[in-house]
N, C-alpha and C. Protein backbone atom coordinates (compact mmCIF):
# COMPACT_ATOMS: atom_id res chain seq x y z
N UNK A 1 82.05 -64.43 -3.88
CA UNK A 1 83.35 -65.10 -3.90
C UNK A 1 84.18 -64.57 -5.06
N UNK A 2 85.29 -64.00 -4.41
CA UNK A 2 86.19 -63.74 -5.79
C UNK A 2 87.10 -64.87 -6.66
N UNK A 3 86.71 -64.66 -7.77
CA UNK A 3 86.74 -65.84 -8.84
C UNK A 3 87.75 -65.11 -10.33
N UNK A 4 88.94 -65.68 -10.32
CA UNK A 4 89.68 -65.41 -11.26
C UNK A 4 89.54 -66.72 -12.03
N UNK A 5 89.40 -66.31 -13.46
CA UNK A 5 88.53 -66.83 -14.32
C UNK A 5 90.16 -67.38 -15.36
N UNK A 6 91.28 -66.70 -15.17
CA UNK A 6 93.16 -67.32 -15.64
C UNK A 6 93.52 -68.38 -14.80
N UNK A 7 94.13 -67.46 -14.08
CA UNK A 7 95.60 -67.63 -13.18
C UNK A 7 95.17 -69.08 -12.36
N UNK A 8 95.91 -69.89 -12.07
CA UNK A 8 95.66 -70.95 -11.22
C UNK A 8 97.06 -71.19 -10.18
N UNK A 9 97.36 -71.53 -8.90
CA UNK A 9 98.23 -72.33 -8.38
C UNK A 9 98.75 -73.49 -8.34
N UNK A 10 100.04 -73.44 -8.05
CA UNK A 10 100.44 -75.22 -7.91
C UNK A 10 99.77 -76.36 -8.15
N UNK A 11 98.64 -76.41 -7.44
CA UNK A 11 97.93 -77.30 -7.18
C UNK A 11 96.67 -77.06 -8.13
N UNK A 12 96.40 -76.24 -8.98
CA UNK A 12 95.55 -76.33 -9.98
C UNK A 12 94.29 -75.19 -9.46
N UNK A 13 94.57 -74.61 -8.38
CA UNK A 13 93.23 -74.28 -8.35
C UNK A 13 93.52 -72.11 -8.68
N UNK A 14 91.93 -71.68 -8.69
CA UNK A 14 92.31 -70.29 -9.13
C UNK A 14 91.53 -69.70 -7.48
N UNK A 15 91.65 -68.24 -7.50
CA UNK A 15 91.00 -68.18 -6.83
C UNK A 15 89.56 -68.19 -5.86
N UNK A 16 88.75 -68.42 -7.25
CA UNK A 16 87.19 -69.22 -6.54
C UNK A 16 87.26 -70.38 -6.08
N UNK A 17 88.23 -71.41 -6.13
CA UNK A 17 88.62 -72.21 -5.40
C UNK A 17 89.27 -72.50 -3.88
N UNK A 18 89.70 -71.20 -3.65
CA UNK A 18 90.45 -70.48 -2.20
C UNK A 18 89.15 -70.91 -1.11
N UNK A 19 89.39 -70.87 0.25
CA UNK A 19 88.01 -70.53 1.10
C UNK A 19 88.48 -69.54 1.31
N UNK A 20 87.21 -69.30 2.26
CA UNK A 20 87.11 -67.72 2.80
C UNK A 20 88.06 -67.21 3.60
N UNK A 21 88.51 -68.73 4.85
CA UNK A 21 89.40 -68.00 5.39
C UNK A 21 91.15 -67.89 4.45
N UNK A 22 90.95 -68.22 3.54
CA UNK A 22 92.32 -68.41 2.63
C UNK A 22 92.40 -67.07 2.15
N UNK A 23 91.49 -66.75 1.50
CA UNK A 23 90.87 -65.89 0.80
C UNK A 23 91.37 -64.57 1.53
N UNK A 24 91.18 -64.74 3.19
CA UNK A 24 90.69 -63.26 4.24
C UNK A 24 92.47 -63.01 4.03
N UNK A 25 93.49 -64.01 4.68
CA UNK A 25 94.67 -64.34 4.70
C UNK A 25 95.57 -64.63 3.08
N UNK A 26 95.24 -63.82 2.09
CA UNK A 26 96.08 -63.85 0.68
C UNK A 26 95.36 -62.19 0.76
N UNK A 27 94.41 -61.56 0.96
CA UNK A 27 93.93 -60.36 1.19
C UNK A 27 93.45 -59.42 2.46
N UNK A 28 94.58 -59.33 3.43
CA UNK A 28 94.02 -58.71 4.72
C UNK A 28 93.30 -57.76 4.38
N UNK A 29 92.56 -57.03 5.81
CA UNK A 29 92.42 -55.69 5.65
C UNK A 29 93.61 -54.73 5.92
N UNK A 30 94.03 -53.95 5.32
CA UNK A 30 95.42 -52.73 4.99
C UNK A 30 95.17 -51.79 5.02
N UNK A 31 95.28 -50.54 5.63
CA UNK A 31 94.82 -49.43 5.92
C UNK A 31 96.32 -48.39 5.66
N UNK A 32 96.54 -47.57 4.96
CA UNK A 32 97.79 -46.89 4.33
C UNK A 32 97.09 -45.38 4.57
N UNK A 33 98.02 -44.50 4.94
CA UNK A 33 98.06 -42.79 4.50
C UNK A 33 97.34 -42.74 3.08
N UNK A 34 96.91 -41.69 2.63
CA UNK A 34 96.04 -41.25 1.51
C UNK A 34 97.33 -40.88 0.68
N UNK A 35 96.56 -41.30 -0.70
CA UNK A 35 97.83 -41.51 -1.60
C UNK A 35 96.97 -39.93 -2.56
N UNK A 36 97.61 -39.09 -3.03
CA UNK A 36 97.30 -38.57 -4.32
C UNK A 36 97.04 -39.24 -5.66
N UNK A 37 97.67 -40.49 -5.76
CA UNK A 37 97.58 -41.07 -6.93
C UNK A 37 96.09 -41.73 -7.34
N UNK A 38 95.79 -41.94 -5.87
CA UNK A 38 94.16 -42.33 -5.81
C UNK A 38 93.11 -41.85 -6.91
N UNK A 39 93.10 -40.33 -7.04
CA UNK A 39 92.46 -39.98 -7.68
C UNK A 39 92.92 -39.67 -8.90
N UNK A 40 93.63 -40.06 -9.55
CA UNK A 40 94.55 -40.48 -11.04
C UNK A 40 93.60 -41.47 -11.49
N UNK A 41 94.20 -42.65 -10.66
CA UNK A 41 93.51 -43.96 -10.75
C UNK A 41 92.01 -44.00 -10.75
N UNK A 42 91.18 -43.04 -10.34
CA UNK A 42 90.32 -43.26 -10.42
C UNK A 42 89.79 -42.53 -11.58
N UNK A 43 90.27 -41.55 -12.03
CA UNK A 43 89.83 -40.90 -13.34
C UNK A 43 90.21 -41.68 -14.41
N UNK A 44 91.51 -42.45 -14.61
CA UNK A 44 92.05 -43.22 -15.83
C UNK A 44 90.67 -44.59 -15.74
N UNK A 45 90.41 -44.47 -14.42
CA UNK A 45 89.36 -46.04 -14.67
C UNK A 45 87.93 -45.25 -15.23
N UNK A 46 87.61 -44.28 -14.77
CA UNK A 46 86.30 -43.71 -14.92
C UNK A 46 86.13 -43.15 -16.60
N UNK A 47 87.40 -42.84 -16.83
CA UNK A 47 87.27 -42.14 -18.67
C UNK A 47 87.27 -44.04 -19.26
N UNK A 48 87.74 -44.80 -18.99
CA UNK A 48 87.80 -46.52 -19.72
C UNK A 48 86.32 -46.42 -19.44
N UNK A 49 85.35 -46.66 -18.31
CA UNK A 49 84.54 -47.14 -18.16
C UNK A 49 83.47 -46.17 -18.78
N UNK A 50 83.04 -45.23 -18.83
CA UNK A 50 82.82 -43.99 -19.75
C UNK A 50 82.27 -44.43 -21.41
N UNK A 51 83.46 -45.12 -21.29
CA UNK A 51 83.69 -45.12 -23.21
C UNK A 51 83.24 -46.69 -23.61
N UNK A 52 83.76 -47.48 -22.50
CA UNK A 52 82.52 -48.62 -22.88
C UNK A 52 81.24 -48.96 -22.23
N UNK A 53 80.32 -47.76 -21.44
CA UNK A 53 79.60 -48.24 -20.94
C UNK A 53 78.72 -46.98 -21.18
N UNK A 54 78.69 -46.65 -22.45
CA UNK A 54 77.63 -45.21 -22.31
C UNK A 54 76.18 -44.98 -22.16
N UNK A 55 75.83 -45.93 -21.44
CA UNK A 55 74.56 -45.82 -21.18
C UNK A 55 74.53 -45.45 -19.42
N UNK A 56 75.60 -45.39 -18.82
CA UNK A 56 75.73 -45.18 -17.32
C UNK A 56 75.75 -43.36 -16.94
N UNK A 57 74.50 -43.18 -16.36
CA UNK A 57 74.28 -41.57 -16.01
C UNK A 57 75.33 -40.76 -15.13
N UNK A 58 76.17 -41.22 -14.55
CA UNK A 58 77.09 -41.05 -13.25
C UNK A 58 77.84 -42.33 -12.62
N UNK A 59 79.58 -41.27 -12.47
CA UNK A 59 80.24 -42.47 -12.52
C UNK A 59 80.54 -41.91 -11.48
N UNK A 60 80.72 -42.36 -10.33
CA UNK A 60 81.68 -41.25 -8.85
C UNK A 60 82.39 -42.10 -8.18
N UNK A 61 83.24 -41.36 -7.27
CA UNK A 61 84.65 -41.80 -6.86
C UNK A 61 84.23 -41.86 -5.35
N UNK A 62 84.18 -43.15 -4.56
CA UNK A 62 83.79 -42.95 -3.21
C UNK A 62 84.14 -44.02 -2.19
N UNK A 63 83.94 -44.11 -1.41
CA UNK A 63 85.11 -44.74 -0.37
C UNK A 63 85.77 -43.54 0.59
N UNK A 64 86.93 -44.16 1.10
CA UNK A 64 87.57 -43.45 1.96
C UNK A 64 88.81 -43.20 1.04
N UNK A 65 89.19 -43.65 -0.23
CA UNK A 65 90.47 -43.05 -1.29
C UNK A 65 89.92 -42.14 -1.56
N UNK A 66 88.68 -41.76 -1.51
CA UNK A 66 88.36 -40.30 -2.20
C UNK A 66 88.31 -39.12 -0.94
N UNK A 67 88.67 -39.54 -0.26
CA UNK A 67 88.65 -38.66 1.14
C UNK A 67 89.88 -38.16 1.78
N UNK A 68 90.52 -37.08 1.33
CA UNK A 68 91.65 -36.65 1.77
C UNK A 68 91.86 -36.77 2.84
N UNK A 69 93.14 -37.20 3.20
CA UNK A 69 93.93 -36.97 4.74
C UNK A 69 93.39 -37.93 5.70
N UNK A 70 92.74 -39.04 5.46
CA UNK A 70 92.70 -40.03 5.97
C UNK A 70 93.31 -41.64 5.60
N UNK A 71 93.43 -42.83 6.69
CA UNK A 71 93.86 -43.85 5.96
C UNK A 71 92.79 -44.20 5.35
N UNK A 72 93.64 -45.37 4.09
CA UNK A 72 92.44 -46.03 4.06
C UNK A 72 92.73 -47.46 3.18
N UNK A 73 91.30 -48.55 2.93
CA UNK A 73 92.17 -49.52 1.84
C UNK A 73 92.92 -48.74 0.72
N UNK A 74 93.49 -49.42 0.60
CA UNK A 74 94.35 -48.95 -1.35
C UNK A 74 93.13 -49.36 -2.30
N UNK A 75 92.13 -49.25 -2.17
CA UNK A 75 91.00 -49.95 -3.05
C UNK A 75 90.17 -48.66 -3.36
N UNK A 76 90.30 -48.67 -5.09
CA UNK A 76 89.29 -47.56 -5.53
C UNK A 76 87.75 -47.92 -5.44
N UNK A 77 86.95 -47.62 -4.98
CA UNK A 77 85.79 -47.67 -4.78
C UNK A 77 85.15 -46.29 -5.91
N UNK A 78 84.27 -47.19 -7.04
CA UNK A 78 83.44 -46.82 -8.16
C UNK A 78 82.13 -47.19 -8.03
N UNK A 79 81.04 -45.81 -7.88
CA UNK A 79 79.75 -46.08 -7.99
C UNK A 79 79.25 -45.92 -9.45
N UNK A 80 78.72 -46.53 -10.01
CA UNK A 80 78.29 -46.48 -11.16
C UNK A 80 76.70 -46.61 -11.62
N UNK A 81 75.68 -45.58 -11.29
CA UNK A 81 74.44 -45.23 -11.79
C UNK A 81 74.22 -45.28 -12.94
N UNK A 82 72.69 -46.26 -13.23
CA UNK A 82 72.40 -46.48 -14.52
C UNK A 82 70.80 -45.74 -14.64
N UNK A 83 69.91 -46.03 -15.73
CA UNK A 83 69.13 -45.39 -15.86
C UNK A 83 67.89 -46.57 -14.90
N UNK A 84 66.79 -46.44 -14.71
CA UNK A 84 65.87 -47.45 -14.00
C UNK A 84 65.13 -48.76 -15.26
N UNK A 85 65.34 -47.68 -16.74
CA UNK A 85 64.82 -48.33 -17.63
C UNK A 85 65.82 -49.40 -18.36
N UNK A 86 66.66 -49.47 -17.56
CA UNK A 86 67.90 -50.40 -18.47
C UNK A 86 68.19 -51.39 -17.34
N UNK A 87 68.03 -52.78 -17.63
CA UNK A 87 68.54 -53.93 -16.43
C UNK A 87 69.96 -53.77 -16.38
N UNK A 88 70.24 -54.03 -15.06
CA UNK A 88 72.02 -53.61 -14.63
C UNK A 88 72.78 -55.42 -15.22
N UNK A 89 71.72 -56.17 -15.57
CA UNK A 89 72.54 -57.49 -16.03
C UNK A 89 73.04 -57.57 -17.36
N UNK A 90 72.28 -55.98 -17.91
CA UNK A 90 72.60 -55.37 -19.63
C UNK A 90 74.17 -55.12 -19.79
N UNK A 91 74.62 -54.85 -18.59
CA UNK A 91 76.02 -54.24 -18.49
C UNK A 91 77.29 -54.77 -17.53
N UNK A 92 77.03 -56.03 -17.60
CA UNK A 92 77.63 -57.00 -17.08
C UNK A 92 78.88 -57.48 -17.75
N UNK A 93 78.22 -57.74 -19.33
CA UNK A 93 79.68 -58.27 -20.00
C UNK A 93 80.56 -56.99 -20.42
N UNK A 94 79.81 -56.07 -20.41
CA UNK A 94 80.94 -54.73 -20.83
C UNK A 94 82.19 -54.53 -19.68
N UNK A 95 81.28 -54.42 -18.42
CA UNK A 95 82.30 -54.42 -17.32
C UNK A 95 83.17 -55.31 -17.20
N UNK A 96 83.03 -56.75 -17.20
CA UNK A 96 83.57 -57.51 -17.38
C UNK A 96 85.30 -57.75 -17.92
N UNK A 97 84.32 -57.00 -19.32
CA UNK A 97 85.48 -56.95 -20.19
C UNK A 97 86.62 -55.80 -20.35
N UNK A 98 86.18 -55.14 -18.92
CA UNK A 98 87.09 -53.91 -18.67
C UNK A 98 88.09 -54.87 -17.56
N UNK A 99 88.21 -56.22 -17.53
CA UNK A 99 88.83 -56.53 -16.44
C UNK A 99 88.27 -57.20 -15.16
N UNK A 100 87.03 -56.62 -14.91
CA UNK A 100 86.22 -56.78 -13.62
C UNK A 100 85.83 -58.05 -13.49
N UNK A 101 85.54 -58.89 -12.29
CA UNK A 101 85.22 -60.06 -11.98
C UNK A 101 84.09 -59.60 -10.94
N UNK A 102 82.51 -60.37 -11.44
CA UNK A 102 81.49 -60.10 -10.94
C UNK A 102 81.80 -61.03 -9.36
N UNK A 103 81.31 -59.89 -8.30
CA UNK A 103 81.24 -60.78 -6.96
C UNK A 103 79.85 -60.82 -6.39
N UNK A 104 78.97 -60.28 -6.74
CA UNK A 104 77.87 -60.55 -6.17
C UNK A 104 76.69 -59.68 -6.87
N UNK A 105 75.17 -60.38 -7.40
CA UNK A 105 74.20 -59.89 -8.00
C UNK A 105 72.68 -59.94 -7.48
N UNK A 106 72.21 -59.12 -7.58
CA UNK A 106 70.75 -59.08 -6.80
C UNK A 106 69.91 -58.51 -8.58
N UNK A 107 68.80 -58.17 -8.24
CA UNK A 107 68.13 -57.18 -9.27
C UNK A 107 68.52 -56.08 -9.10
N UNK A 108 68.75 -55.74 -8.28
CA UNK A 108 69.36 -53.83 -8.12
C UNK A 108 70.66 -53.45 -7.72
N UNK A 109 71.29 -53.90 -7.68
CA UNK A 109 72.66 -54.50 -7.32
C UNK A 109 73.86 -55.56 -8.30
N UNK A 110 74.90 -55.20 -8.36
CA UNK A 110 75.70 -55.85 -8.97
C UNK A 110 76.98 -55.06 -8.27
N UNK A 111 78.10 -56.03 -7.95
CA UNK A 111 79.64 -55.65 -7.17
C UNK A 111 80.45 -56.64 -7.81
N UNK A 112 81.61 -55.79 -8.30
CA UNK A 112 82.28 -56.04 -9.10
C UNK A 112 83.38 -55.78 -8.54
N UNK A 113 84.65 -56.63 -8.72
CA UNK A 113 86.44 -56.09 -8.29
C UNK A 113 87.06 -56.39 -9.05
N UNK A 114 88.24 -55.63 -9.30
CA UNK A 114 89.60 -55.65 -10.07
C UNK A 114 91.13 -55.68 -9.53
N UNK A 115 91.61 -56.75 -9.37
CA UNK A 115 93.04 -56.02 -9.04
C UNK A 115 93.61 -57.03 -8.01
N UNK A 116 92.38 -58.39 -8.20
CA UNK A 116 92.90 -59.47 -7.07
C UNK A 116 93.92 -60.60 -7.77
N UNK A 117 94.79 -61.07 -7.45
CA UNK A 117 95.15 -62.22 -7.99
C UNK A 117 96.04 -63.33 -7.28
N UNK A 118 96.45 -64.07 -7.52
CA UNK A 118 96.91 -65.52 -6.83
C UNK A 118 98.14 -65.10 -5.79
N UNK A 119 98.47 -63.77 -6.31
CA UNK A 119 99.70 -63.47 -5.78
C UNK A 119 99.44 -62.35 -4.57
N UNK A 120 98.65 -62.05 -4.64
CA UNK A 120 97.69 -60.61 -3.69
C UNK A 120 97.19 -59.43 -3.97
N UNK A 121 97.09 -58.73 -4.03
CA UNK A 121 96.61 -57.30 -4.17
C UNK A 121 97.53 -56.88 -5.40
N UNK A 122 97.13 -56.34 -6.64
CA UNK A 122 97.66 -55.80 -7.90
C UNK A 122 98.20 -54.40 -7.59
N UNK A 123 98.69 -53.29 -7.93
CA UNK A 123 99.56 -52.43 -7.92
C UNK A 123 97.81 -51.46 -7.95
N UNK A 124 96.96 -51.63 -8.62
CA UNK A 124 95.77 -51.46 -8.48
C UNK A 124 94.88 -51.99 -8.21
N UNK A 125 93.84 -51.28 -7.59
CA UNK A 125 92.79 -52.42 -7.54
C UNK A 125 91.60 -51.80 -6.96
N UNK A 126 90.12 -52.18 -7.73
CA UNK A 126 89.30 -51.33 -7.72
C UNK A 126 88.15 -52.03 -7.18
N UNK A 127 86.85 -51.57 -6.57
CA UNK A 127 85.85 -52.12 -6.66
C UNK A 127 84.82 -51.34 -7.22
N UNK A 128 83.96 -52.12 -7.88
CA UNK A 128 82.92 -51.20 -8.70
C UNK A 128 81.45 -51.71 -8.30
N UNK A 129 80.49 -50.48 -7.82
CA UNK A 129 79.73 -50.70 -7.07
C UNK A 129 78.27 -50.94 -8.71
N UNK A 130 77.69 -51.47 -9.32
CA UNK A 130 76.80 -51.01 -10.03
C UNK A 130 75.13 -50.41 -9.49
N UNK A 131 74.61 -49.64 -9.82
CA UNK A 131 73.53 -49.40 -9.02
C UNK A 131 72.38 -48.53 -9.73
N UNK A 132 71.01 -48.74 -9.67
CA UNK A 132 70.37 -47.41 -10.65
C UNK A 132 70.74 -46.06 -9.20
N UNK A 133 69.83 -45.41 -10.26
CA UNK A 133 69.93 -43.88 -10.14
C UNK A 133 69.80 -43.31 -8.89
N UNK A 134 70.23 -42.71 -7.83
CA UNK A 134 69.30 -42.50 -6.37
C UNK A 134 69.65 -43.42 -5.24
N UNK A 135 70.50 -44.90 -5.37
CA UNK A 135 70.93 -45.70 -4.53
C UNK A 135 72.05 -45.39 -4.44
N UNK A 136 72.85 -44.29 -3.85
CA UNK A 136 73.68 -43.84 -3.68
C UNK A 136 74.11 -43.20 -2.50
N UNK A 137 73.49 -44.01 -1.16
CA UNK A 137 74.17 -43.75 -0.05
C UNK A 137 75.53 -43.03 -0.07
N UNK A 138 76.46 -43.74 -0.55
CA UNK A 138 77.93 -43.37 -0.59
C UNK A 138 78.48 -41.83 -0.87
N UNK A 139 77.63 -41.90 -1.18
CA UNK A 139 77.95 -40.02 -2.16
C UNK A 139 77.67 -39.39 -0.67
N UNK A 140 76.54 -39.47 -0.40
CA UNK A 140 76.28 -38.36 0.75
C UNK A 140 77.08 -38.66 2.68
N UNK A 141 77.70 -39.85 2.17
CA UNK A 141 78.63 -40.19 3.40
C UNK A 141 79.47 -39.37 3.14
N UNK A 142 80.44 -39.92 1.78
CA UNK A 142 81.57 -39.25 1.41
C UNK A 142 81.62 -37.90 1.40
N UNK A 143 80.35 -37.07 0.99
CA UNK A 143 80.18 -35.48 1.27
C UNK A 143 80.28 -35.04 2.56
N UNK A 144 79.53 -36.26 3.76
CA UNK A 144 79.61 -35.31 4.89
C UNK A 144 81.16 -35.30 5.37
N UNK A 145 81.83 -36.12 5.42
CA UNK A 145 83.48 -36.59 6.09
C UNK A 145 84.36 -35.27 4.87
N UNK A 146 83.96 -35.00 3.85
CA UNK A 146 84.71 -34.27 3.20
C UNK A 146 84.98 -32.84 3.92
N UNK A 147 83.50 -32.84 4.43
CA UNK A 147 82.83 -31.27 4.82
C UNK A 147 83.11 -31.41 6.56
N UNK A 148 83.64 -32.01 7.01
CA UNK A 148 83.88 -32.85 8.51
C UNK A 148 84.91 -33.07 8.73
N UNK A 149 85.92 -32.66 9.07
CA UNK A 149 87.38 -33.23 9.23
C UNK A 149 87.41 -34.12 10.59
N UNK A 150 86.98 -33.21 11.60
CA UNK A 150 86.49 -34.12 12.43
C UNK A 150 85.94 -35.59 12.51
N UNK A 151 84.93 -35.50 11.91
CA UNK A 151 84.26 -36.76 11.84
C UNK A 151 85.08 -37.74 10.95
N UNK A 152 85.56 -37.28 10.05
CA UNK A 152 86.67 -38.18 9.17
C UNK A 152 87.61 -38.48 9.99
N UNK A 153 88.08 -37.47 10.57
CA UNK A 153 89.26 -38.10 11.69
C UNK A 153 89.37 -39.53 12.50
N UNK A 154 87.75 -39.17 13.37
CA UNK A 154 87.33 -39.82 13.86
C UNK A 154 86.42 -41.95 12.84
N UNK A 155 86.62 -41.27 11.70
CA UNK A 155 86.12 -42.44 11.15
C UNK A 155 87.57 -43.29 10.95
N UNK A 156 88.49 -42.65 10.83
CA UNK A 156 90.06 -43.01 10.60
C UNK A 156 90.64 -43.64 11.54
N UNK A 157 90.01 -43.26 13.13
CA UNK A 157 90.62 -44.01 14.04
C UNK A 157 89.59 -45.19 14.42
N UNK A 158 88.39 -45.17 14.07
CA UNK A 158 87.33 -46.55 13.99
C UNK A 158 88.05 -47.47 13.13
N UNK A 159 88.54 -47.17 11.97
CA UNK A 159 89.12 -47.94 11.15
C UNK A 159 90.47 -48.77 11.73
N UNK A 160 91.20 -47.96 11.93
CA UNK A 160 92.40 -48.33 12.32
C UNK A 160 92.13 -49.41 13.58
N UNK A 161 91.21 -48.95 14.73
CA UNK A 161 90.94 -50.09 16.07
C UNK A 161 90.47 -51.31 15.24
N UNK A 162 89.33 -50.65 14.57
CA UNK A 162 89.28 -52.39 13.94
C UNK A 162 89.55 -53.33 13.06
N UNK A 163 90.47 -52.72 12.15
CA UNK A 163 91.73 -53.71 11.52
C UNK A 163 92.75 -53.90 12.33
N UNK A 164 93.05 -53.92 13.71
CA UNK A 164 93.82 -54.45 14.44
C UNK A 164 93.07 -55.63 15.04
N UNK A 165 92.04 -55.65 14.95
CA UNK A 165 90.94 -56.84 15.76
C UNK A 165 90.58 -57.46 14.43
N UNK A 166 90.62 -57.12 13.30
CA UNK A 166 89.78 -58.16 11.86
C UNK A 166 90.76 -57.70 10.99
N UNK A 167 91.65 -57.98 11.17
CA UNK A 167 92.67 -57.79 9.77
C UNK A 167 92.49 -59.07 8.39
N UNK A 168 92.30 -60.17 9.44
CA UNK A 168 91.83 -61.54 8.43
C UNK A 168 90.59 -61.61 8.62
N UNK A 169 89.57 -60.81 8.65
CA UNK A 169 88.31 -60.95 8.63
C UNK A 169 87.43 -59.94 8.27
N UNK A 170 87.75 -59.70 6.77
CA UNK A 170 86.48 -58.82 5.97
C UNK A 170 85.15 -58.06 6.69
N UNK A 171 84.57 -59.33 6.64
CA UNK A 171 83.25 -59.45 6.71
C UNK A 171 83.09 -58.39 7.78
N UNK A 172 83.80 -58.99 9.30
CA UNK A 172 83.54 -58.04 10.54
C UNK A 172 83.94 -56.76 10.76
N UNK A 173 85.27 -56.73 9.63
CA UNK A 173 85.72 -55.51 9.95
C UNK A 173 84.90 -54.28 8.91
N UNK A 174 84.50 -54.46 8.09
CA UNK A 174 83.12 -53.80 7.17
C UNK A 174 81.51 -53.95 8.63
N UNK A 175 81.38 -55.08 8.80
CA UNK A 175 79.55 -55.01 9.89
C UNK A 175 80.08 -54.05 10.86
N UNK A 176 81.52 -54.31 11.57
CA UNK A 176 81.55 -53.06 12.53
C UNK A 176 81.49 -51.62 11.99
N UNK A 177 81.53 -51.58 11.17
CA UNK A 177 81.68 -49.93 10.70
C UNK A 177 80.44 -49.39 10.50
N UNK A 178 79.66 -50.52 10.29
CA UNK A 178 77.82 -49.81 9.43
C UNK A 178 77.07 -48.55 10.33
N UNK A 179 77.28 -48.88 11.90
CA UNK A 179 76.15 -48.07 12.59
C UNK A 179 77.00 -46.78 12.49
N UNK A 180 78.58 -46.39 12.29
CA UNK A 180 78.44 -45.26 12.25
C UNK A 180 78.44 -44.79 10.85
N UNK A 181 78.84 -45.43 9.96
CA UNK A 181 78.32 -44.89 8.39
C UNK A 181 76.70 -44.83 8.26
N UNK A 182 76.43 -45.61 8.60
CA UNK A 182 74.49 -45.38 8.50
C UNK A 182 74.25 -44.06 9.36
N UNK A 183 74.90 -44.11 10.25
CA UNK A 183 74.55 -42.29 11.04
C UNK A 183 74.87 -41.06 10.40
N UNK A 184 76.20 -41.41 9.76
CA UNK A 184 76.61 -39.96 9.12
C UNK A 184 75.97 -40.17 7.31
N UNK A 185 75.84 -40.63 6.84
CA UNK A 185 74.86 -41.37 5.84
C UNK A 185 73.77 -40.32 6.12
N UNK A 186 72.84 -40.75 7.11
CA UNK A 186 71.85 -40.13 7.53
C UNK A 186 71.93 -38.54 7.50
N UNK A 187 73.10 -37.73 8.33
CA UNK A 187 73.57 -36.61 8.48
C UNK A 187 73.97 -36.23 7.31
N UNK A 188 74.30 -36.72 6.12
CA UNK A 188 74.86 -35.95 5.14
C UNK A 188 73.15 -36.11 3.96
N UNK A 189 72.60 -36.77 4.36
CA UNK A 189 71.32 -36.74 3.22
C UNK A 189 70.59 -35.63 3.77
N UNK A 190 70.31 -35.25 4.74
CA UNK A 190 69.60 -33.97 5.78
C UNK A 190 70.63 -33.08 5.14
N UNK A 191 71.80 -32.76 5.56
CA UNK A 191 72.38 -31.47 4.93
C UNK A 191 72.41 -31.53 3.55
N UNK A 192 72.42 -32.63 2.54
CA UNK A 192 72.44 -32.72 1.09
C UNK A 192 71.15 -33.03 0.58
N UNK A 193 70.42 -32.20 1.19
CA UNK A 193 68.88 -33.16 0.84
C UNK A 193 68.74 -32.85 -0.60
N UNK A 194 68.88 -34.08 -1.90
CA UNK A 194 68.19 -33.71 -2.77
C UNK A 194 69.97 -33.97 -3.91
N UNK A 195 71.16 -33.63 -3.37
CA UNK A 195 72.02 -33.21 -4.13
C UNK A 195 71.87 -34.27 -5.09
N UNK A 196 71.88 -35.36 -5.30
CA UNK A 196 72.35 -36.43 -6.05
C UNK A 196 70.83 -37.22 -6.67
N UNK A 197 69.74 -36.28 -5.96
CA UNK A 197 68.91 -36.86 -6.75
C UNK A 197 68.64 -37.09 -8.44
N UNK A 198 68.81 -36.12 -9.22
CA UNK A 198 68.69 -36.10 -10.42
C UNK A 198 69.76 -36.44 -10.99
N UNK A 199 69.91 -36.12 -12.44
CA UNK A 199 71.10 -36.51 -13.41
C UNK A 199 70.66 -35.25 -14.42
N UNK A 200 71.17 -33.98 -14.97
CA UNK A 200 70.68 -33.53 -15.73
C UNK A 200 71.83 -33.65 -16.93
N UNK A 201 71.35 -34.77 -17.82
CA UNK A 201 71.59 -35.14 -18.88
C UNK A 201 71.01 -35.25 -19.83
């Protein structure tokens, strides 16, 4: 649940107070032409996060903003690899304090966003994936669609059919997408076998 920890409405409440469907409807799903600025934004966030978080082995830029010539959210999507010997709950208040509002925590896992507020979507706005070393599906999606125009094409018009059917509904319009990201996922770890395994640092 996204939880702004300021800002409140009229009526007193902030946004962890919103429901879900309030929540889906103050934040549709939005699908825009590929911006160049994308990857600005994502380097000005990645040198901040860099400098207060130096214990993180790899910071990468991934999503569909990092994917030329397709639509996509306006949402920077940040993977952020840590070492296996350091708990990811070590680096919680640093992020934090870059802005970020924790949305959801496991032991190996932590998701983080920036850029929501009472009023809608910020001029930026990021999500930050935390993760150790090697859980990095994303990288080898994002490699194959880079190396694929085709298939990016084709992931562009999956997108587009189904934010016309879940525009106020997150949840479905992300579960519909999985079986073909888990396929090309699959296809880009076979052709990348190995790329992202290490860190030589």
């Amino acid at each position: 649940m996204i939880c702004d920890k300021g800002s409140v409405d009229s009526a007193g409440r902030g946004l962890c107070d919103l429901s879900l469907e309030e929540l889906w409807q103050l934040f549709p799903v939005v699908l825009v032409p590929h911006m160049d600025c994308w990857a600005e934004w994502y380097k000005e966030e990645a040198e901040l996060l860099q400098k207060e978080l130096p214990y993180i082995r790899r910071i990468s830029h991934i999503g569909s903003t990092a994917i030329g010539a397709i639509r996509a959210k306006p949402t920077v999507d940040i993977l952020l690899e840590c070492p296996e010997n350091k708990r990811l709950s070590d680096f919680k208040d640093a992020i934090e304090g870059c802005g970020y509002i924790c949305m959801a925590q496991s032991v190996d896992r932590i998701d983080f966003n920036k850029g929501y507020t009472l009023q809608g979507f910020a001029e930026r706005v990021f999500h930050l994936h935390l993760r150790y070393i090697g859980d990095n599906d994303e990288l080898y999606f994002r490699d194959y669609l880079l190396n694929n125009a085709a298939v990016a094409k084709e992931y562009e018009r999956l997108k587009l059919d189904l934010q016309k059917r879940y525009e106020h509904d997150r949840d479905a319009y992300t579960s519909n997408k999985s079986g073909f990201v888990k396929y090309y996922t699959e296809q880009g770890r076979r052709l990348f076998a190995g790329r992202y395994d290490k860190i030589d640092k």
